[in-house]
Protein backbone atom coordinates (compact mmCIF):
# COMPACT_ATOMS: atom_id res chain seq x y z
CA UNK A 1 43.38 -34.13 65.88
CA UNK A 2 39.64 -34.33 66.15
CA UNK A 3 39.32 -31.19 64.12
CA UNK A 4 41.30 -32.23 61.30
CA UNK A 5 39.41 -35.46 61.60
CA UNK A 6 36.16 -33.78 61.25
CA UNK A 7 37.26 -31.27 58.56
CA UNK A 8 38.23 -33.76 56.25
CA UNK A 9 35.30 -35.68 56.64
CA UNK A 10 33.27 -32.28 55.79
CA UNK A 11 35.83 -32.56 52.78
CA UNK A 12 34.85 -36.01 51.75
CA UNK A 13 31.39 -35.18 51.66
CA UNK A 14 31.34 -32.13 50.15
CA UNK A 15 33.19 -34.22 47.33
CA UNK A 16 30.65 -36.91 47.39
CA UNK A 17 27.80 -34.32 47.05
CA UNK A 18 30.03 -32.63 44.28
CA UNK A 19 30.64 -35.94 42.67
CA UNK A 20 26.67 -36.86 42.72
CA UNK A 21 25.96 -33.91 40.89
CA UNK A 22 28.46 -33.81 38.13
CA UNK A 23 27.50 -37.61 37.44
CA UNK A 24 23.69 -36.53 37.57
CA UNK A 25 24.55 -33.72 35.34
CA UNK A 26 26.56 -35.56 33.00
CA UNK A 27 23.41 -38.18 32.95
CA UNK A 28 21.01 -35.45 32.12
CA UNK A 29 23.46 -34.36 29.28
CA UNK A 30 24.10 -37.57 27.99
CA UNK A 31 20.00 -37.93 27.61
CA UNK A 32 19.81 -35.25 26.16
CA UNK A 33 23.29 -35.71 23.42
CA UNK A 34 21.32 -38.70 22.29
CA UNK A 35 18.33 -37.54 21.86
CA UNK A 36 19.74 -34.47 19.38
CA UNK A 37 21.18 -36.73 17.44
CA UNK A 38 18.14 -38.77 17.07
CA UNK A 39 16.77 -35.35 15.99
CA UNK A 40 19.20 -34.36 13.73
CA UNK A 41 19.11 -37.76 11.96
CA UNK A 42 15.42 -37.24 11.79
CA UNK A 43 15.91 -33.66 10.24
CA UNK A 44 18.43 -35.30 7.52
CA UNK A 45 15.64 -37.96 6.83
CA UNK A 46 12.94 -35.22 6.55
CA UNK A 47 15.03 -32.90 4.03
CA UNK A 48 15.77 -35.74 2.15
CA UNK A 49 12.28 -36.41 1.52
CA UNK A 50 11.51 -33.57 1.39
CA UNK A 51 14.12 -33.00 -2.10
CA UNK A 52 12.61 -36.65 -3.10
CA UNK A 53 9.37 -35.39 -3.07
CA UNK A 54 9.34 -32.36 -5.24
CA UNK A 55 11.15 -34.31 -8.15
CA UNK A 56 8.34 -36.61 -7.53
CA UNK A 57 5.76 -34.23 -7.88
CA UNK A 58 7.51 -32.50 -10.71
CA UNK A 59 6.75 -36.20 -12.03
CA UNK A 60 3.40 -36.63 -11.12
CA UNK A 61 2.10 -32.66 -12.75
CA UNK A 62 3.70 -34.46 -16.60
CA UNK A 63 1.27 -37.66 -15.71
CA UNK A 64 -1.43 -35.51 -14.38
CA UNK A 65 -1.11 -33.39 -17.48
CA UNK A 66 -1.34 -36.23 -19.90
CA UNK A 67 -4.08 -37.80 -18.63
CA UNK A 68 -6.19 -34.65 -18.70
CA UNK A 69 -5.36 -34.45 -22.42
CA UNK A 70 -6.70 -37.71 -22.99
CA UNK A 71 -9.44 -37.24 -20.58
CA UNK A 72 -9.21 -40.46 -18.37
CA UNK A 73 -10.86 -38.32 -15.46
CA UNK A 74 -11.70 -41.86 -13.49
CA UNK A 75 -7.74 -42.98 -13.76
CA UNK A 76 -6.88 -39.76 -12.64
CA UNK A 77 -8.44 -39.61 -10.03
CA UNK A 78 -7.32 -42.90 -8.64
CA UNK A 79 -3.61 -41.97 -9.57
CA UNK A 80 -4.01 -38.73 -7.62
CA UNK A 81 -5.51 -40.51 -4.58
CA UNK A 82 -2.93 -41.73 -2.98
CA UNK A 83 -0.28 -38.89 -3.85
CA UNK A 84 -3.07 -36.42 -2.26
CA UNK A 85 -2.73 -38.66 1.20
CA UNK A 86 1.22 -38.18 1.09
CA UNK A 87 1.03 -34.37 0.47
CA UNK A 88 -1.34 -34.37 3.14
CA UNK A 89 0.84 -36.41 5.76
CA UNK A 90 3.92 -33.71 5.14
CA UNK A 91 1.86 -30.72 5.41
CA UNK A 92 0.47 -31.88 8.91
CA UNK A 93 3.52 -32.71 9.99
CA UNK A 94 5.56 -29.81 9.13
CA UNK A 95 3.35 -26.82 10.64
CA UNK A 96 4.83 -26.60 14.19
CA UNK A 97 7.58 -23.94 14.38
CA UNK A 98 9.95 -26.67 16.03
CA UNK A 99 12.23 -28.71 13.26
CA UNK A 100 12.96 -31.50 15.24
CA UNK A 101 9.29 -31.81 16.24
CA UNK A 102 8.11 -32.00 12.32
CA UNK A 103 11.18 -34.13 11.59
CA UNK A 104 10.54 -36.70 14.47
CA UNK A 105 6.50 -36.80 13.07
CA UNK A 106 7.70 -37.51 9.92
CA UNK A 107 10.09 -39.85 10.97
CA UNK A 108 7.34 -41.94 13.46
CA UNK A 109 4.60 -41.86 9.96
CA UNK A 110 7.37 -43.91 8.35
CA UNK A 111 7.39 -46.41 11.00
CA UNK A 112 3.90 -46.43 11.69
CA UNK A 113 3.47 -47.05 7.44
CA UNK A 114 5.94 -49.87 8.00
CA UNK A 115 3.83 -51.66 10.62
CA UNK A 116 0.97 -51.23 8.41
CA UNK A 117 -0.57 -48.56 11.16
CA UNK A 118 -3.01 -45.69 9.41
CA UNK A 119 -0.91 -43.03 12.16
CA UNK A 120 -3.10 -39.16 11.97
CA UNK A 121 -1.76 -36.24 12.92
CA UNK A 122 -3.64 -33.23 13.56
CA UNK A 123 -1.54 -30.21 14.65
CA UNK A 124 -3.74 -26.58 15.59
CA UNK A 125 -0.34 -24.89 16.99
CA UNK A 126 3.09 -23.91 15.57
CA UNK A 127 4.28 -24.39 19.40
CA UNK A 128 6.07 -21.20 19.70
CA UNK A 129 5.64 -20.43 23.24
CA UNK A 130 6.01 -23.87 24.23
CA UNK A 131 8.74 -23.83 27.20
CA UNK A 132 9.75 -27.11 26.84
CA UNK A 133 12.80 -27.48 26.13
CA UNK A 134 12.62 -29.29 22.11
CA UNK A 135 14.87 -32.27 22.21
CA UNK A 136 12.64 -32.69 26.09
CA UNK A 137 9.09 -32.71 23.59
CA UNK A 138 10.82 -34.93 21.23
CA UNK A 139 11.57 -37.25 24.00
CA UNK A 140 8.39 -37.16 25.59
CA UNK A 141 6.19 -37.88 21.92
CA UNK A 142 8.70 -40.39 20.37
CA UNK A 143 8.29 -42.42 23.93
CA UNK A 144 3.97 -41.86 23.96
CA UNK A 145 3.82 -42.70 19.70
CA UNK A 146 6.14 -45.87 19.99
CA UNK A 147 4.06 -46.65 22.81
CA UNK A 148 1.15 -46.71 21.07
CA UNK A 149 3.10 -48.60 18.17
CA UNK A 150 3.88 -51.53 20.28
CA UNK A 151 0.17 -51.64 21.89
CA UNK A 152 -0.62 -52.27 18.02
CA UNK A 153 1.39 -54.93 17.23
CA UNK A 154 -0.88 -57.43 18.68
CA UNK A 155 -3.61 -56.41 16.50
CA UNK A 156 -3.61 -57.89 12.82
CA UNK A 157 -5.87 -55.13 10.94
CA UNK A 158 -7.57 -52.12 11.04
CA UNK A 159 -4.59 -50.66 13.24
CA UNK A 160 -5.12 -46.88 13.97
CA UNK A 161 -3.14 -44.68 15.64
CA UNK A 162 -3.27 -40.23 16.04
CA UNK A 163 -1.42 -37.21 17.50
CA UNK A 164 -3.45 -34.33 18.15
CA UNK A 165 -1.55 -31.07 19.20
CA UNK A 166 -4.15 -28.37 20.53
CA UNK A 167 -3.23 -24.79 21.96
CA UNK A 168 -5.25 -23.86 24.91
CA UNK A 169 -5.35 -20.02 26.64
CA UNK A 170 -2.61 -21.11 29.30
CA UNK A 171 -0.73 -24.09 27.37
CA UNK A 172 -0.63 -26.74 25.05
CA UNK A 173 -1.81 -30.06 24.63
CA UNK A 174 -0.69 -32.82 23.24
CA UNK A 175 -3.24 -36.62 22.37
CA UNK A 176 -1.67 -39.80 22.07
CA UNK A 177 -4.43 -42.11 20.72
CA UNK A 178 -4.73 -45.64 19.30
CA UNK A 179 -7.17 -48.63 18.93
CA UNK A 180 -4.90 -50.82 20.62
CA UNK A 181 -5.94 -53.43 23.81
CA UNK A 182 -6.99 -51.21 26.86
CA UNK A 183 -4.83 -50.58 29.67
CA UNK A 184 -5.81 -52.95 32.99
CA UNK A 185 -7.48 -50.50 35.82
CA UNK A 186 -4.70 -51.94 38.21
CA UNK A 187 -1.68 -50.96 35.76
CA UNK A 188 -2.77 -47.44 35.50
CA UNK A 189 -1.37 -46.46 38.70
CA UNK A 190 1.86 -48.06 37.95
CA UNK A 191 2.86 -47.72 34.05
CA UNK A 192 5.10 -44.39 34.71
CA UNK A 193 7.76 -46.29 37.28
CA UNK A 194 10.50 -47.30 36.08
CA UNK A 195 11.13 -50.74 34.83
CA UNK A 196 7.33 -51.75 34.72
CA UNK A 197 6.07 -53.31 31.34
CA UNK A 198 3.90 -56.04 29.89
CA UNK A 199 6.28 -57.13 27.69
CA UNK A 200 8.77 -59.70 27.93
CA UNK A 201 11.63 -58.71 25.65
CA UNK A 202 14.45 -56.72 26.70
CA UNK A 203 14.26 -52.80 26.79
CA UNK A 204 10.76 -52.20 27.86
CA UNK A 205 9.38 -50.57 31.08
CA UNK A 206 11.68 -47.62 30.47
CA UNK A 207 9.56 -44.71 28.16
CA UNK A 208 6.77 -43.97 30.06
CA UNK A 209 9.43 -43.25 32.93
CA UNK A 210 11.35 -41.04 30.91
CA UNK A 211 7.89 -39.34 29.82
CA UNK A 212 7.37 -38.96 33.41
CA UNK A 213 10.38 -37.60 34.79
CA UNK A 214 10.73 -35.09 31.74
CA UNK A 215 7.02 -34.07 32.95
CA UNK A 216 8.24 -33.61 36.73
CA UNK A 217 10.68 -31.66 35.28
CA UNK A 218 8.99 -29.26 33.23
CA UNK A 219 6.36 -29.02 35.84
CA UNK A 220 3.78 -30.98 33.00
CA UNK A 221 1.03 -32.83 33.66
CA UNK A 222 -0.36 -36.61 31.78
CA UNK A 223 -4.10 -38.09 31.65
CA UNK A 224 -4.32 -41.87 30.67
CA UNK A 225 -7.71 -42.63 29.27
CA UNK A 226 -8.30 -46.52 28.40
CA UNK A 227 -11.17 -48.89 27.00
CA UNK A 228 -12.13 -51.27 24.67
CA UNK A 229 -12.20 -48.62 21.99
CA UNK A 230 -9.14 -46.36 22.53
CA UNK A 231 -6.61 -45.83 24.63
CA UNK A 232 -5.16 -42.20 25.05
CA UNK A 233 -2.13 -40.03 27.11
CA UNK A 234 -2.92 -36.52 26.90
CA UNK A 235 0.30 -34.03 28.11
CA UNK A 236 -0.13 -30.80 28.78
CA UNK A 237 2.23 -28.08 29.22
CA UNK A 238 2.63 -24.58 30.34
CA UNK A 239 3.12 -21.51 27.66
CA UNK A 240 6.05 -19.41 28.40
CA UNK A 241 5.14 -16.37 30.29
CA UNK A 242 6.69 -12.98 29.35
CA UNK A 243 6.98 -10.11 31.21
């Protein structure tokens, strides 16, 4: 009797334990569902523009072309000005070898233009021996830019905002930067648990977590750099090694 008492409790928690990790598992892929589809509607939104733009352009050559005939070189130049800064923001954002990391940039420049936030990017790496998992990169810049985003709402002008993605001998970097308020000395040890925030409206206190428990993961490291000038998280992660 004692035996079959303590076998099924061995049984019961073996099912417990099994239980834990199928709900932790289905967690984890749940995460990461959404976070495709974020992606994928962020791909959409980038080949749309993408087609938008080129009959655009096709536009813009006839304009160009008939201004040059009647040689209003100082209208020209202002008409070309701010197409110049468009082609500009695709190009940047397109050169990593990761679609949903070019569609997500693309995406967060809209939202940045909406807020009226001047967002650079500056990408030096096409991120192809990144080991991060993509939708997991996606995760961990959308979280660090909208970040930055909401730090900027309580300023009224001259709003600035960048992404710098570097490649070093052993990894990759990634700069979030913006010219938001500066982070209190006493919140810097505390921003990356879950649940803490500044704010008061519902939903915040949870990105930085997720930044930091995708950077556990991934075995990733993240720098936060504040003043009165700038605030800044710089990631870095590990290149895949190959035997």
């Amino acid at each position: 009797m004692d035996m079959s008492l303590f076998f099924c409790l061995g049984v019961v928690l073996v099912l417990m334990v099994c239980l834990i990790w199928i709900l932790a598992l289905h967690q984890r892929l749940r995460r990461r569902y959404e976070t495709l589809v974020e992606s994928y509607k962020s791909i959409q939104e980038l080949n749309g523009q993408l087609r938008s733009g080129r009959h655009d352009y096709l536009n813009h050559l006839q304009v160009v072309y008939g201004m040059l005939e009647l040689k209003e070189y100082e209208e020209l130049h202002d008409y070309l000005e701010p197409i110049y800064k468009d082609m500009m923001k695709i190009g940047k954002a397109i050169r990593t070898s990761i679609p949903a990391v070019n569609a997500l940039l693309m995406a967060k420049m809209g939202t940045a233009e909406a807020e009226n936030i001047d967002f650079y990017v500056e990408v030096k790496s096409d991120l192809k021996k990144l080991k991060v998992e993509p939708w997991e990169l996606c995760k961990v810049l959308s979280n660090l830019i909208d970040n930055a985003i909401t730090a900027l709402k309580e300023k009224k002008k001259d709003k600035k905002m960048a992404l710098e993605i570097n490649e070093e001998r052993d990894g990759y970097v990634f700069v979030v930067s913006d010219n938001g308020p500066p982070i209190l000395e006493e919140h810097k040890s505390v921003i990356f648990k879950q649940g803490f925030t500044t704010k008061q409206e519902e939903g915040h206190g949870m990105g930085l977590y997720i930044v930091a428990g995708i950077l556990k993961e991934n075995h990733g490291s993240i720098q936060v750099d504040s003043n009165e000038d700038e605030t800044s998280f710089t990631v870095k992660f590990a290149k895949e090694v190959k035997a």
